[in-house]
C-alpha atoms as a PDB file:
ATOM      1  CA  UNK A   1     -39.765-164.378 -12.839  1.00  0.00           C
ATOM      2  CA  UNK A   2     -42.019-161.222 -14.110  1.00  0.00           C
ATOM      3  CA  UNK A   3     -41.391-160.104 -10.661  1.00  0.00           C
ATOM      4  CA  UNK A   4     -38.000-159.471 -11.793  1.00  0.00           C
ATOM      5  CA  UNK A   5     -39.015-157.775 -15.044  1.00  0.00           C
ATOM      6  CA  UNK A   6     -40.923-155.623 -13.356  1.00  0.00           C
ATOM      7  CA  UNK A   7     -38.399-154.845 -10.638  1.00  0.00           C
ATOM      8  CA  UNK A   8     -35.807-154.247 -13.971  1.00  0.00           C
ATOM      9  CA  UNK A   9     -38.247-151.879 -15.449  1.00  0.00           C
ATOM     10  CA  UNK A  10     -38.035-149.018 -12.368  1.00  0.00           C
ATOM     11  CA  UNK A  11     -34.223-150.549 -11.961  1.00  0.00           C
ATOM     12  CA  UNK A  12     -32.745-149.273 -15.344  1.00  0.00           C
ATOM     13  CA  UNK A  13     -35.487-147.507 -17.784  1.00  0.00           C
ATOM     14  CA  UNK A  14     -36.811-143.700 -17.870  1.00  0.00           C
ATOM     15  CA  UNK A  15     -40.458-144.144 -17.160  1.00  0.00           C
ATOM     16  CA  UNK A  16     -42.366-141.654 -19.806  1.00  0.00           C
ATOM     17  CA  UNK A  17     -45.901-141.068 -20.468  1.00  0.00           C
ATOM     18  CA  UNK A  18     -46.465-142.505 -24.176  1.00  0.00           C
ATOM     19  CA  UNK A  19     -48.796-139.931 -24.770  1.00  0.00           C
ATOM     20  CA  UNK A  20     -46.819-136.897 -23.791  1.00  0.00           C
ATOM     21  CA  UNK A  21     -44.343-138.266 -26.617  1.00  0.00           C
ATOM     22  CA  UNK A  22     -44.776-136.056 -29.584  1.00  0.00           C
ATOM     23  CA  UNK A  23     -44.689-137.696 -33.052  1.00  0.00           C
ATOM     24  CA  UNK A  24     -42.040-135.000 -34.150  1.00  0.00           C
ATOM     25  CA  UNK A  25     -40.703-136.209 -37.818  1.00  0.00           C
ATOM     26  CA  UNK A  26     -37.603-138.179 -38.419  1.00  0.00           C
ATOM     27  CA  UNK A  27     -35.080-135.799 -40.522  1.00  0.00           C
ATOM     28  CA  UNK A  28     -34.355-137.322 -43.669  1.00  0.00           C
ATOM     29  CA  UNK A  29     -36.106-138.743 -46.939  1.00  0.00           C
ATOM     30  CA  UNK A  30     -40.242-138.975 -47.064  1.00  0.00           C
ATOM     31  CA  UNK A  31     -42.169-140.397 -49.805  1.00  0.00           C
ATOM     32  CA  UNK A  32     -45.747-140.564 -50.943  1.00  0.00           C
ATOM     33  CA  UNK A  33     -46.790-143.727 -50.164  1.00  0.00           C
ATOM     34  CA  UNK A  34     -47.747-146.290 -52.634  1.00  0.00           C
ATOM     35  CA  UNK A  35     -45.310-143.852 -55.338  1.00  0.00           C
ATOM     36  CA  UNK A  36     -41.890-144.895 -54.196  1.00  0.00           C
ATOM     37  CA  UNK A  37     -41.489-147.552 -57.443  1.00  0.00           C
ATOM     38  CA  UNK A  38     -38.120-146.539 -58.259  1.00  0.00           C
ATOM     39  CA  UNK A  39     -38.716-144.673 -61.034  1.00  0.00           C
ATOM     40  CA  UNK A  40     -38.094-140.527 -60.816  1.00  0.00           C
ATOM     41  CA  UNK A  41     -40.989-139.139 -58.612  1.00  0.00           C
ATOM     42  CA  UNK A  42     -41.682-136.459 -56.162  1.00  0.00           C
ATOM     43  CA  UNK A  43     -41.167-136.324 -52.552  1.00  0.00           C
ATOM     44  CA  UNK A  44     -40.374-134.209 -49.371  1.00  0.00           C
ATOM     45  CA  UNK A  45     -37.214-133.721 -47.266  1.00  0.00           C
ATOM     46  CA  UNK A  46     -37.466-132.866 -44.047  1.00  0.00           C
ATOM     47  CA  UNK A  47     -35.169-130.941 -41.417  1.00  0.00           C
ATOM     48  CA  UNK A  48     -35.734-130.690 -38.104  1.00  0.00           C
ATOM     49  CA  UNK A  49     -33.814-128.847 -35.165  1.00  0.00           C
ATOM     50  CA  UNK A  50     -34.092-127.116 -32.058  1.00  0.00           C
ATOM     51  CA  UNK A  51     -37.922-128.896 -30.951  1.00  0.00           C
ATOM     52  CA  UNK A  52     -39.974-128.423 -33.488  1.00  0.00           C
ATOM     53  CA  UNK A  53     -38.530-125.843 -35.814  1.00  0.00           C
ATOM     54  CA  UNK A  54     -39.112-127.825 -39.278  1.00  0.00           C
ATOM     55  CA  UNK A  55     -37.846-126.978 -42.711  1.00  0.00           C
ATOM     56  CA  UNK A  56     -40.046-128.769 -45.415  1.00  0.00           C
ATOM     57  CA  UNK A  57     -38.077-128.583 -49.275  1.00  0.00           C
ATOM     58  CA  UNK A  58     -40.734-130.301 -51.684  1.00  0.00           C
ATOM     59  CA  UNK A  59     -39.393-131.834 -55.088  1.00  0.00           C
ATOM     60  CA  UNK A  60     -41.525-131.980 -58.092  1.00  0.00           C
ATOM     61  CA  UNK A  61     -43.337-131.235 -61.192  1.00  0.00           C
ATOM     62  CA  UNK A  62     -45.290-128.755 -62.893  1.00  0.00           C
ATOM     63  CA  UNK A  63     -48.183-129.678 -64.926  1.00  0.00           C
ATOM     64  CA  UNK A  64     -46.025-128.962 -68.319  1.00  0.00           C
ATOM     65  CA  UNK A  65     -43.723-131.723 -66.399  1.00  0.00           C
ATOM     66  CA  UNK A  66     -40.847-129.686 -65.987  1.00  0.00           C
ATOM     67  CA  UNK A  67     -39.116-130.234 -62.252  1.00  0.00           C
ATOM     68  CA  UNK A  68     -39.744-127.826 -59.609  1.00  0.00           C
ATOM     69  CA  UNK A  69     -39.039-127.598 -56.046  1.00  0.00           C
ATOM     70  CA  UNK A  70     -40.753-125.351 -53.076  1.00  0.00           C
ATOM     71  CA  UNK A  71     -39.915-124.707 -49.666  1.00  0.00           C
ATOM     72  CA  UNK A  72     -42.268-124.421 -46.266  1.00  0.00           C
ATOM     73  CA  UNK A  73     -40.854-123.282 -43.221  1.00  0.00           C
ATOM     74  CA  UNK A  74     -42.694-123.633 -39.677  1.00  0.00           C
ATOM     75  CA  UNK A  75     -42.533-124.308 -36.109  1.00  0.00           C
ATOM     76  CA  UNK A  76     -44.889-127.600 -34.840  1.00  0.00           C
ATOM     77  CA  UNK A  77     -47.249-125.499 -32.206  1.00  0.00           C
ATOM     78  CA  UNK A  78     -48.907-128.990 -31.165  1.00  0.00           C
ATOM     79  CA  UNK A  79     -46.135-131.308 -31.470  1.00  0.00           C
ATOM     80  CA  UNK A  80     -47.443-133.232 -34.577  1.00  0.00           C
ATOM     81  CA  UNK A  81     -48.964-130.471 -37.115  1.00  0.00           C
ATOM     82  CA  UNK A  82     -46.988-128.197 -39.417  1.00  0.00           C
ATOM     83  CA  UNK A  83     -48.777-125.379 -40.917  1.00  0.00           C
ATOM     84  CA  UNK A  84     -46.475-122.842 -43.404  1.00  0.00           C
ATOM     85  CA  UNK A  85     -46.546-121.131 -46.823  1.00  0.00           C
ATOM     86  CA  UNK A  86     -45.220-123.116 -49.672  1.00  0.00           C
ATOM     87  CA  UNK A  87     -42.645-121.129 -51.562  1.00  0.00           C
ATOM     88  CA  UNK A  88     -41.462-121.222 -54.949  1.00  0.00           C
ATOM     89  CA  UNK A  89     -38.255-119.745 -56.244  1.00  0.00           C
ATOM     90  CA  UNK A  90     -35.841-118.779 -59.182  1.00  0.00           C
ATOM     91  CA  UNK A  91     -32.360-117.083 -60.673  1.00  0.00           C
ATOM     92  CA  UNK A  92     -30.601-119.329 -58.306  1.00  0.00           C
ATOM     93  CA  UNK A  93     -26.938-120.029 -59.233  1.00  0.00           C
ATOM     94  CA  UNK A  94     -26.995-123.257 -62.082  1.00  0.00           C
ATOM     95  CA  UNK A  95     -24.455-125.862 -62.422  1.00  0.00           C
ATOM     96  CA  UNK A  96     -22.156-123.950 -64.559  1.00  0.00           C
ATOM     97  CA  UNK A  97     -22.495-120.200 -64.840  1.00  0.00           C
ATOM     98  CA  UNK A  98     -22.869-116.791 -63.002  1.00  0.00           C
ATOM     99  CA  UNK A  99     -23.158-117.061 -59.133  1.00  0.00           C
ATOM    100  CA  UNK A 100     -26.317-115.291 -58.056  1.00  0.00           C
ATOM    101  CA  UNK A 101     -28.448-115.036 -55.136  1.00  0.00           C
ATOM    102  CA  UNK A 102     -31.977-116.641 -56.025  1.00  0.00           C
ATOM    103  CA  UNK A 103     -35.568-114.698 -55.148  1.00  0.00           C
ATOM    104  CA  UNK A 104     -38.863-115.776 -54.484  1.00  0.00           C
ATOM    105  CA  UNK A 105     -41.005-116.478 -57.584  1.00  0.00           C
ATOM    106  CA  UNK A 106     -44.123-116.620 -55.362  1.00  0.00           C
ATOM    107  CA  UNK A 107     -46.218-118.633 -53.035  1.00  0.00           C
ATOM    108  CA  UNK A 108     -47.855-121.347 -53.722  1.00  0.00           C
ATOM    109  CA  UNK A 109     -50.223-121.741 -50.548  1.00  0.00           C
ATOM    110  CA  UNK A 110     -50.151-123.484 -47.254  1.00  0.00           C
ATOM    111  CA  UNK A 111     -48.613-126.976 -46.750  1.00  0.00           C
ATOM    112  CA  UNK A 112     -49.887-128.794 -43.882  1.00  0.00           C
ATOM    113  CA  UNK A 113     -48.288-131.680 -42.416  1.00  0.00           C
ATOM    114  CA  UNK A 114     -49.968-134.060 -39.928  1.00  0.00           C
ATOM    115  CA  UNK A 115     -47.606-136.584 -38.429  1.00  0.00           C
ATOM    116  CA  UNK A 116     -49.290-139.571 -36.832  1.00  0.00           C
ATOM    117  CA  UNK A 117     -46.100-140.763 -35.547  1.00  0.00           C
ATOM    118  CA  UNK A 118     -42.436-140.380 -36.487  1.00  0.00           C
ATOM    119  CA  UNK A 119     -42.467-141.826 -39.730  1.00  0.00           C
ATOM    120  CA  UNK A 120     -45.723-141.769 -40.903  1.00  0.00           C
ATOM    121  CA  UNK A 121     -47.975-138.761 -41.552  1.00  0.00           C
ATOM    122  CA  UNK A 122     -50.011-137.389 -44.360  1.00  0.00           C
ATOM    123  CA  UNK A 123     -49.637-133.876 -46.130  1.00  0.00           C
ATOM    124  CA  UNK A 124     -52.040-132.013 -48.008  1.00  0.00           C
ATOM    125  CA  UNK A 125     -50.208-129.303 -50.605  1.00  0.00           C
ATOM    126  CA  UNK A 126     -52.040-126.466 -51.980  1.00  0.00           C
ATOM    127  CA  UNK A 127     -55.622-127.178 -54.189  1.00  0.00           C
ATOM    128  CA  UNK A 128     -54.881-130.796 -53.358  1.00  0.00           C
ATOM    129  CA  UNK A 129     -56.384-133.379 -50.713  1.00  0.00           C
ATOM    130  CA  UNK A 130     -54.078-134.662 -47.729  1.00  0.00           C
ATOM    131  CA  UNK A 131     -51.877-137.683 -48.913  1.00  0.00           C
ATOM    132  CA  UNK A 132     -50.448-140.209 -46.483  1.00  0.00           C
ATOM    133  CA  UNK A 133     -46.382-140.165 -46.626  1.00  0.00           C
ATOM    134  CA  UNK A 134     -44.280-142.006 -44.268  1.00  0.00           C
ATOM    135  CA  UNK A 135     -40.281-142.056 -43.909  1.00  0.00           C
ATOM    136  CA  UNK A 136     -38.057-143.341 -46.733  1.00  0.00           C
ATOM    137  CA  UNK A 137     -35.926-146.171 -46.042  1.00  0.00           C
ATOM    138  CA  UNK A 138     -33.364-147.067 -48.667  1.00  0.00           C
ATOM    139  CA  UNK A 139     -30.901-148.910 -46.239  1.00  0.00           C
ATOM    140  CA  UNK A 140     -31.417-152.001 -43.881  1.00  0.00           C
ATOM    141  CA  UNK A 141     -29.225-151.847 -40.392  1.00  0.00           C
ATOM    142  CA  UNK A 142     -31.376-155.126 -38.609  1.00  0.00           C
ATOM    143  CA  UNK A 143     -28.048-156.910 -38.516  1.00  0.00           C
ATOM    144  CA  UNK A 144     -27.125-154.633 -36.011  1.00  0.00           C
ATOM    145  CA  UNK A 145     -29.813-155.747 -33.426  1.00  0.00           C
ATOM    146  CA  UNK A 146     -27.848-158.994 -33.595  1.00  0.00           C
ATOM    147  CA  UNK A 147     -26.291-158.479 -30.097  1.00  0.00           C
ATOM    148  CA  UNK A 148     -26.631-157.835 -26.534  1.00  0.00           C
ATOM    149  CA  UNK A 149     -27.066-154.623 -25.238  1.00  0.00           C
ATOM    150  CA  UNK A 150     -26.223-153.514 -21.506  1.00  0.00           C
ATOM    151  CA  UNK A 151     -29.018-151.535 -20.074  1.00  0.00           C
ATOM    152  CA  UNK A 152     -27.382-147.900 -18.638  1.00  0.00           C
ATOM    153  CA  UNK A 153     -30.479-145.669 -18.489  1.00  0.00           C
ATOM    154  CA  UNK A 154     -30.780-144.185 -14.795  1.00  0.00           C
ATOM    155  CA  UNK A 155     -34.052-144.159 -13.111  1.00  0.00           C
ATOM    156  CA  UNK A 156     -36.642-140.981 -13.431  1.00  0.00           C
ATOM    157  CA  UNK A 157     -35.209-138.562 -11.073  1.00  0.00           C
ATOM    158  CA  UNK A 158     -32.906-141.422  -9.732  1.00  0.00           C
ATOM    159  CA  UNK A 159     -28.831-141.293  -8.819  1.00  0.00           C
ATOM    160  CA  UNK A 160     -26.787-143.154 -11.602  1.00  0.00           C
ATOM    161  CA  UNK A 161     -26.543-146.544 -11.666  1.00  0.00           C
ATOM    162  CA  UNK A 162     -23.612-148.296 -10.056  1.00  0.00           C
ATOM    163  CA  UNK A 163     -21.116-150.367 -12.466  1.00  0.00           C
ATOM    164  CA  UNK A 164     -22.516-153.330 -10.882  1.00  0.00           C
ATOM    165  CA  UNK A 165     -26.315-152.528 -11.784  1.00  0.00           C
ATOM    166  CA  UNK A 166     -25.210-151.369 -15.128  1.00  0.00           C
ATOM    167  CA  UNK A 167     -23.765-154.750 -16.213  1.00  0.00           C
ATOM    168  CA  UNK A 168     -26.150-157.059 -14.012  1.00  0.00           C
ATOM    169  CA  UNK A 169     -28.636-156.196 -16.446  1.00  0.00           C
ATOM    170  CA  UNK A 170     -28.983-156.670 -20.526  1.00  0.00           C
ATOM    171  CA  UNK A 171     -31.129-157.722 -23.387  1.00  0.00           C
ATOM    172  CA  UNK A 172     -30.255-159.590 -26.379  1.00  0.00           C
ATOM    173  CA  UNK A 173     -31.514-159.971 -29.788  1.00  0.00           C
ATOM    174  CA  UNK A 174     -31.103-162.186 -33.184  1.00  0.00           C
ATOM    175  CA  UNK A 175     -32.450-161.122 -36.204  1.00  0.00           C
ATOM    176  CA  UNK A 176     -33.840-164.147 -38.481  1.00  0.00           C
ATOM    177  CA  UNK A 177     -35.395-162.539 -41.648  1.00  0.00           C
ATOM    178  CA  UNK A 178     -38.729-160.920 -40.342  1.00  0.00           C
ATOM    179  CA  UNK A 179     -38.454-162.680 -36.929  1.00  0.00           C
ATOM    180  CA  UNK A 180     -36.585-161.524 -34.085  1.00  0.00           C
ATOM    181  CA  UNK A 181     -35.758-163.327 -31.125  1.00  0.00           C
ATOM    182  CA  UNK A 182     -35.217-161.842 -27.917  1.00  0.00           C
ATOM    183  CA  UNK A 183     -33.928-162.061 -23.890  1.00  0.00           C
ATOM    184  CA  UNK A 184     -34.112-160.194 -20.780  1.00  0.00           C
ATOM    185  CA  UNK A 185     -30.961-161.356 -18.691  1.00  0.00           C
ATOM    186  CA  UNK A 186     -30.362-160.527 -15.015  1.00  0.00           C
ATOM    187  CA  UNK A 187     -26.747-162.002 -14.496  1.00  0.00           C
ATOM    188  CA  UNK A 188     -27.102-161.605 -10.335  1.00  0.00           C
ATOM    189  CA  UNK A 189     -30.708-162.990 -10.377  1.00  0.00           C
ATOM    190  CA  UNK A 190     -29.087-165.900 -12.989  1.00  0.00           C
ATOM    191  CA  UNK A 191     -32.818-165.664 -14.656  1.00  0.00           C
ATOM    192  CA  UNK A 192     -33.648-165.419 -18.500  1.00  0.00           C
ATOM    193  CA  UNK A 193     -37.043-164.472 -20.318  1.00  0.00           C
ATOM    194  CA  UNK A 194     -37.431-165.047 -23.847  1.00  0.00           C
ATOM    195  CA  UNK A 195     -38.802-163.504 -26.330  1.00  0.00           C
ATOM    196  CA  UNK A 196     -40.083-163.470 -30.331  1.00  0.00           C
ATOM    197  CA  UNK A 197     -41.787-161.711 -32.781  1.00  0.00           C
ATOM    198  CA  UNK A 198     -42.139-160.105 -36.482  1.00  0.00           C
ATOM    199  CA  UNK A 199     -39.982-157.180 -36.616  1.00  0.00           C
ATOM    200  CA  UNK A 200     -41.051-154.471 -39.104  1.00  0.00           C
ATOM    201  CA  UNK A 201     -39.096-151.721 -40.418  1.00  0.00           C
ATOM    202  CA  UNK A 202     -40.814-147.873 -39.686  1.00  0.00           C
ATOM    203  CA  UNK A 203     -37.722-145.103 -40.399  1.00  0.00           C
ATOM    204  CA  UNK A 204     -34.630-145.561 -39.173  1.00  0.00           C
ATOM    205  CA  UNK A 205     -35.401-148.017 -36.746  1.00  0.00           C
ATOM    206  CA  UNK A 206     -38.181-150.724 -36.305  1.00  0.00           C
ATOM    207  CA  UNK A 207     -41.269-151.668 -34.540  1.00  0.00           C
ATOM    208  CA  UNK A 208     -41.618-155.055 -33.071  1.00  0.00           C
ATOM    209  CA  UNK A 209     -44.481-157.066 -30.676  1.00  0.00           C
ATOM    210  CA  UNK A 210     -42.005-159.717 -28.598  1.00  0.00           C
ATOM    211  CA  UNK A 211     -44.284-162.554 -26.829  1.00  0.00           C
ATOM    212  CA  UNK A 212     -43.193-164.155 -24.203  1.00  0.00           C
ATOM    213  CA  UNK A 213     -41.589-168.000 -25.207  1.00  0.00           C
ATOM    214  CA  UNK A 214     -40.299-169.143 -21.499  1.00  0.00           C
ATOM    215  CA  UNK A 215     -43.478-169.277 -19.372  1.00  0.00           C
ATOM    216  CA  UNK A 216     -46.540-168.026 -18.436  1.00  0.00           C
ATOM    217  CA  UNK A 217     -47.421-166.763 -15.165  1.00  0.00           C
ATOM    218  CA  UNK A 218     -50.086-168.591 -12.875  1.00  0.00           C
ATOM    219  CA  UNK A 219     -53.194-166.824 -14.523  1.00  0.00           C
ATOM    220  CA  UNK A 220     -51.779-168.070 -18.161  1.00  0.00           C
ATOM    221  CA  UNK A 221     -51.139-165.207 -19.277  1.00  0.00           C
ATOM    222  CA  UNK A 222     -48.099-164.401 -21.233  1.00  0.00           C
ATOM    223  CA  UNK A 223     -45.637-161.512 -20.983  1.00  0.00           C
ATOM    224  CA  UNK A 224     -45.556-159.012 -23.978  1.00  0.00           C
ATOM    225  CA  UNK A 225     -43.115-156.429 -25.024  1.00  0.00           C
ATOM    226  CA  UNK A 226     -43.553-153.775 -27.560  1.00  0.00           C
ATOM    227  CA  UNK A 227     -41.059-152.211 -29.018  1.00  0.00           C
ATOM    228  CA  UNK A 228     -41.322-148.830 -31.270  1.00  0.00           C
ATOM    229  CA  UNK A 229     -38.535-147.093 -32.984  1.00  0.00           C
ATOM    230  CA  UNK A 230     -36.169-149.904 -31.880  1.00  0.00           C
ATOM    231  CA  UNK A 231     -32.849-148.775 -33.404  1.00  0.00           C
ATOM    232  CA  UNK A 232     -29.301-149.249 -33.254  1.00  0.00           C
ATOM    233  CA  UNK A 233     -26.513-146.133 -34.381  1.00  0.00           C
ATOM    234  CA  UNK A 234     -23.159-146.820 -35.993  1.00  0.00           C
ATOM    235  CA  UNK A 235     -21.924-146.201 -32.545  1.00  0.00           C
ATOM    236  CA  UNK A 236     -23.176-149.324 -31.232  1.00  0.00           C
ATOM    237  CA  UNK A 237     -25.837-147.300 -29.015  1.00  0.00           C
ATOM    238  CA  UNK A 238     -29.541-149.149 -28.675  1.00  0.00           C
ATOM    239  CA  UNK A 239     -32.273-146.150 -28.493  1.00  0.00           C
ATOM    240  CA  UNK A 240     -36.627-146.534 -28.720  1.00  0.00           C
ATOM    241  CA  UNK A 241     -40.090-147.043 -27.133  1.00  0.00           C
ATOM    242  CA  UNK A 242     -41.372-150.139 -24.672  1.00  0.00           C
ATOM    243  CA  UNK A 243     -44.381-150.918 -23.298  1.00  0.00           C
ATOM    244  CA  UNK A 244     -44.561-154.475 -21.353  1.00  0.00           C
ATOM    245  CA  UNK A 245     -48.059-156.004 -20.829  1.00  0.00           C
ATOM    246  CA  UNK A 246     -50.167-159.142 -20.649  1.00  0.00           C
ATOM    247  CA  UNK A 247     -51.062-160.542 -24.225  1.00  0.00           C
ATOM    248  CA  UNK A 248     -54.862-160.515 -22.389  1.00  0.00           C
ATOM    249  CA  UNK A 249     -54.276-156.809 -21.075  1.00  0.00           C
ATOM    250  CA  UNK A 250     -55.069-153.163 -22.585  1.00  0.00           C
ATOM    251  CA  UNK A 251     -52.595-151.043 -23.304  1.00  0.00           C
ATOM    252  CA  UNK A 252     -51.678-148.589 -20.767  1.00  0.00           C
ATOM    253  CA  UNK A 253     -50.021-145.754 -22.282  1.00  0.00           C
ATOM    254  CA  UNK A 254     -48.344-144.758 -18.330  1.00  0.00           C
ATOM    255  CA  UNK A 255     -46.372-147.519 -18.830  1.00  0.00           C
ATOM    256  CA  UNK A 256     -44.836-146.841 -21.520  1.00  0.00           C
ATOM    257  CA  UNK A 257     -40.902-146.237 -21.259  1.00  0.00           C
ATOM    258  CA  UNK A 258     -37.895-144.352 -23.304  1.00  0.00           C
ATOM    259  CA  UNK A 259     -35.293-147.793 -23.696  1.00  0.00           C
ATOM    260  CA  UNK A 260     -31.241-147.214 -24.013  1.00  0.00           C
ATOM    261  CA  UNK A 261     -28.476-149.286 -23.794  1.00  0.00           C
ATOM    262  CA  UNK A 262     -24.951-150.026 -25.291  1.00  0.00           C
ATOM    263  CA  UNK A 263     -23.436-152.954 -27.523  1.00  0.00           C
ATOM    264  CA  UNK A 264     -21.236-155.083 -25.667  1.00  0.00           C
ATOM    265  CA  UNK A 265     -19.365-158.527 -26.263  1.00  0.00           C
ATOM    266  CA  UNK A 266     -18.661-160.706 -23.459  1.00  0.00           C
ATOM    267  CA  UNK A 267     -15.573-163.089 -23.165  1.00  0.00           C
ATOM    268  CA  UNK A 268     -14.375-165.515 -20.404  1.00  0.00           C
ATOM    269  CA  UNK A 269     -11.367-164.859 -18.519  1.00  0.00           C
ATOM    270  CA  UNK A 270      -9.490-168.321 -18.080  1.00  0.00           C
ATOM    271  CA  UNK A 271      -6.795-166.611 -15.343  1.00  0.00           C
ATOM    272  CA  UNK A 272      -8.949-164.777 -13.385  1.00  0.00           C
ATOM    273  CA  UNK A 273     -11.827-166.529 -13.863  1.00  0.00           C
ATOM    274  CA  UNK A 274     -14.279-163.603 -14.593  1.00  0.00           C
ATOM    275  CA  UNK A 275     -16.851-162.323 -17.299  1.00  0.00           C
ATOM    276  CA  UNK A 276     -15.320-159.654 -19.069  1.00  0.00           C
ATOM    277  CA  UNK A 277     -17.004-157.009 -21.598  1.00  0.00           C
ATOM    278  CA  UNK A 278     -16.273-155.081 -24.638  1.00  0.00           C
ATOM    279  CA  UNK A 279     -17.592-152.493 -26.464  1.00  0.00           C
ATOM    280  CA  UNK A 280     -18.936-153.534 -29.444  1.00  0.00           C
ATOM    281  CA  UNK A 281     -19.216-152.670 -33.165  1.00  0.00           C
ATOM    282  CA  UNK A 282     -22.627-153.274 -34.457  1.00  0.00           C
ATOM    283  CA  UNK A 283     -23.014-154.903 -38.126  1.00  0.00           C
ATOM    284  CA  UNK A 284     -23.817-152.650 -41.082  1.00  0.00           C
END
């Protein structure tokens, strides 16, 4: 049986170097952590295209406590740092009134953002010491890991997998509160491994540590998955980070892999007497 999850691994995921994975931000929403109480704060939002070209706009206060917001714009050089000059600015166009171009005001100094991984980081703003921040999450989409996901990702290098491969292997998930429960299926092999473990939310996605519920192998040890990033689009599309281990082994960051697949539904054919599948729509 883990011969076959090993055999699956080279069979339908991109094998990528964990390390050579930069932790290049999440656009969106980030907050200081330990000040997102739900009361008006401060905070960052974040824009990134083309690599690492970033766009930092921070929202705040002055000390007199009136609202303020700067902008820093940089390209990472190293793949997780963000070095730029924090700028201030004014006679923008208001609500209601004259349309006019704004103009700097002035610069407050350097903003430098570390990012540890995609959603978490720290940032240290001019005169003041680096603060950890992390990705704000104001919506919850675990209900859409609560299905099965073909596997379509083509080998490193490799020709693209035939329909048959494509559909012979899958994984499925159920979400129960901070739990998830999980299984590898190979439908030629006819062999199931199952999985389960606290799932916790990082950004858009989650990270989750799967042990192995089925069996162990003949040293005792059990399988483990871990999953980081694990996320599911509106589109139905499963996207993140795996690395599969021994619960008594290191991790070893070569085996890390990049994980896709696509939400399907499966139904029974009574007249031909065949497993048939559907796209899916993934829950909210």
């Amino acid at each position: 049986m883990h011969r076959f999850i090993r055999g699956a691994w080279a069979a339908v995921a991109v094998f990528i170097p964990f390390a050579a994975l930069a932790a290049l931000p999440q656009p969106g929403l980030w907050s200081f952590d330990g000040e997102a109480n739900g009361k008006p704060g401060r905070g960052l939002q974040i824009d990134r295209q083309g690599g690492g070209a970033v766009i930092v706009s921070y929202y705040g206060y002055r000390t007199d406590g009136s609202a303020t917001f700067l902008q820093a714009v940089g390209t990472m050089v190293d793949g997780k740092t963000l070095e730029a000059p924090l700028v201030e600015y004014r006679n923008g166009p208001p609500m209601v009134g004259e349309r006019r171009s704004g103009e700097v005001a002035g610069v407050a100094g350097v903003l430098k953002m570390t990012f540890d991984t995609e959603v978490y980081g720290s940032v240290t703003l001019p005169g003041d010491l680096a603060r950890p921040v992390s990705r704000f999450v104001y919506t919850d989409h675990r209900a859409r890991l609560n299905n099965q996901f073909i596997l379509v990702t083509l080998p490193n290098g490799g020709p693209m997998l035939s329909d048959k491969a494509a559909l012979s292997t899958h994984l499925r998930f159920a979400v129960d509160g901070e739990q998830l429960k999980g299984a590898w299926v190979n439908e030629e092999a006819r062999t199931t491994i199952s999985f389960q473990g606290r799932i916790v939310p990082a950004g858009n996605g989650f990270n989750t540590t799967l042990m192995e519920t089925s069996s162990r192998n003949s040293l005792g040890q059990t399988l483990k998955l871990q999953f980081e990033n694990l996320s599911v689009d509106e589109l139905g599309f499963l996207n993140g980070q795996m690395l599969s281990t021994y619960d008594s082994s290191s991790a070893d960051e070569s085996r890390w892999s990049a994980l896709f697949g696509a939400c399907y539904s499966t139904a029974e054919d009574s007249v031909l007497g065949v497993t048939t599948w559907n796209r899916c729509k993934p829950a909210k």
